[in-house]
N, C-alpha and C. Protein backbone atom coordinates (compact mmCIF):
# COMPACT_ATOMS: atom_id res chain seq x y z
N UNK A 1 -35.99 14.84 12.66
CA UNK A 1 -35.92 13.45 12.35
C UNK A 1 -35.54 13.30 10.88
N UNK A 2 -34.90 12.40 10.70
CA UNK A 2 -34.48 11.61 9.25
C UNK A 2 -34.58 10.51 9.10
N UNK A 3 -34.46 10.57 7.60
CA UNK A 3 -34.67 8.79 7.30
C UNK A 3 -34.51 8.77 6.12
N UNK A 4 -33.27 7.24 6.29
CA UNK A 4 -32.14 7.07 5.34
C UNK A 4 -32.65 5.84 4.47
N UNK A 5 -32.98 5.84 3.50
CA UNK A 5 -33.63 4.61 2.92
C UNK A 5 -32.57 4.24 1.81
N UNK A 6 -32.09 2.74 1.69
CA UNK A 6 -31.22 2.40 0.78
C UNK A 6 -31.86 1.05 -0.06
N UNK A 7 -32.09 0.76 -1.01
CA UNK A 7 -32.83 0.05 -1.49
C UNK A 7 -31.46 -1.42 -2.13
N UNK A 8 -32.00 -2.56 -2.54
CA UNK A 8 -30.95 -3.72 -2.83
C UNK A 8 -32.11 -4.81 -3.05
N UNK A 9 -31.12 -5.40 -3.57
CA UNK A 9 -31.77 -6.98 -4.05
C UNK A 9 -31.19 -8.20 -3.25
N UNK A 10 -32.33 -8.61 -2.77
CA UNK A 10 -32.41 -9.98 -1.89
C UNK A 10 -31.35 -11.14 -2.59
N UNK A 11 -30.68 -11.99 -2.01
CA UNK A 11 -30.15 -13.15 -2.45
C UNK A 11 -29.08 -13.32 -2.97
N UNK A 12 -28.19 -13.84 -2.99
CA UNK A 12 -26.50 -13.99 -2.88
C UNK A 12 -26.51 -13.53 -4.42
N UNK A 13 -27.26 -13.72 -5.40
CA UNK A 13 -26.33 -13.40 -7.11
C UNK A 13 -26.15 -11.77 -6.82
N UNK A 14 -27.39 -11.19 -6.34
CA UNK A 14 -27.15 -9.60 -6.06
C UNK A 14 -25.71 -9.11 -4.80
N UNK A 15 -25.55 -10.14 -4.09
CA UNK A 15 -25.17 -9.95 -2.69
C UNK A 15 -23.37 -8.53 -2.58
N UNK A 16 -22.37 -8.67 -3.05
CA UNK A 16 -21.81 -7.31 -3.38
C UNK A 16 -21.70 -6.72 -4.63
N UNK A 17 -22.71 -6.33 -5.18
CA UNK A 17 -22.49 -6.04 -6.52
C UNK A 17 -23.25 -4.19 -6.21
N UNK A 18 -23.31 -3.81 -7.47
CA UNK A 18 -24.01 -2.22 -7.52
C UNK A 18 -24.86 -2.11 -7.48
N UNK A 19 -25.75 -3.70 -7.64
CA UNK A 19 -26.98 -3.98 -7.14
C UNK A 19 -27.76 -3.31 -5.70
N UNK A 20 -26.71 -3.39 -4.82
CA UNK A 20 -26.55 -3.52 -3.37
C UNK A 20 -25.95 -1.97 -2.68
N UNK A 21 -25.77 -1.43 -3.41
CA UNK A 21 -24.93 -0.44 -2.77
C UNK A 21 -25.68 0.58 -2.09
N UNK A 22 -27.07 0.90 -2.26
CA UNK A 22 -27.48 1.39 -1.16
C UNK A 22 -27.98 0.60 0.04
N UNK A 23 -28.54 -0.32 0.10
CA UNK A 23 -28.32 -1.89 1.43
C UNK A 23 -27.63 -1.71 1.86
N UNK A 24 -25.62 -1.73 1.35
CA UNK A 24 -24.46 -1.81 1.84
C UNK A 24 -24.41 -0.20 2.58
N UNK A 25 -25.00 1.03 2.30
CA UNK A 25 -24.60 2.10 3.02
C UNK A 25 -25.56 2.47 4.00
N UNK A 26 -26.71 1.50 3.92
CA UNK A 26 -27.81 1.94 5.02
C UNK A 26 -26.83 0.93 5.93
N UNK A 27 -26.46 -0.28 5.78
CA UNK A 27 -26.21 -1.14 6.38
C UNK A 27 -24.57 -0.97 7.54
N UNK A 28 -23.91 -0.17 6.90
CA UNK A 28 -22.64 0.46 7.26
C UNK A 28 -22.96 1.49 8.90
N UNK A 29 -23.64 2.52 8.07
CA UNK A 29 -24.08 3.53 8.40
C UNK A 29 -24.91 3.26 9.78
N UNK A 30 -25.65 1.99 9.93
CA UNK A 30 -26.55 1.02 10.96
C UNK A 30 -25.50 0.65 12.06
N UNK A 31 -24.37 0.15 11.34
CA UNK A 31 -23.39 -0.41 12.58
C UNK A 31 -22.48 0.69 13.29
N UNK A 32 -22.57 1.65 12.79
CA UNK A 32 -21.46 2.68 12.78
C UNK A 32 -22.28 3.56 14.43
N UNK A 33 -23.54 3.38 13.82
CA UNK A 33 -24.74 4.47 14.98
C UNK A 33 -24.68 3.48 15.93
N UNK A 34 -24.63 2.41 15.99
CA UNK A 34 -24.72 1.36 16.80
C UNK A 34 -26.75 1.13 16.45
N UNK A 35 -27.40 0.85 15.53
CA UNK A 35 -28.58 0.82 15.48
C UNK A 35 -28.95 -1.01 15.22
N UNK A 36 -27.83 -1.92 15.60
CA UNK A 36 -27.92 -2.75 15.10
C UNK A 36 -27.72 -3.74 13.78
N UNK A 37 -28.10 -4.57 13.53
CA UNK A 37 -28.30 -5.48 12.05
C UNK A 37 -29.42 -5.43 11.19
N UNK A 38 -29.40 -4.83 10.02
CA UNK A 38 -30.24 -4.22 8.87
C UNK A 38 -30.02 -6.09 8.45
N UNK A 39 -31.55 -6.96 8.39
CA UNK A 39 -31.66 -8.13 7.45
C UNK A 39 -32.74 -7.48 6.43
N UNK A 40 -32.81 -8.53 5.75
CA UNK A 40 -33.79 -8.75 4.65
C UNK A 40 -34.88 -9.45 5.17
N UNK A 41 -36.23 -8.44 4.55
CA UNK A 41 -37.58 -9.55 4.35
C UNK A 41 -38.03 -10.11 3.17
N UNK A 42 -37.84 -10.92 3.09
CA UNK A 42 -38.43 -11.31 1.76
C UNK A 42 -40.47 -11.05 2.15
N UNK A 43 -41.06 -10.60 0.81
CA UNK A 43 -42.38 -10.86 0.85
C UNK A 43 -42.54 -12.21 0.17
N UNK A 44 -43.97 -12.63 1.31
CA UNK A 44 -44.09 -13.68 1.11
C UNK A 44 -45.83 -13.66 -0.13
């Protein structure tokens, strides 16, 4: 087993920036396996 953890910042000012770029490769990488749509939780 593995596990791919990509970390990013919530909310459109971060949304494609270098901010994001591990989000954007967990998130790639998600559609590619067919594992679905990677969202955001915000804590509340």
């Amino acid at each position: 087993m593995h596990l791919i953890v990509g970390l990013g910042n919530p909310g459109e000012k971060y949304g494609n920036s270098r901010h994001n770029v591990g989000f954007m490769v967990v998130d790639t990488l998600a559609q590619k396996w067919g594992a679905g749509r990677v969202k955001w939780e915000e804590d509340k």
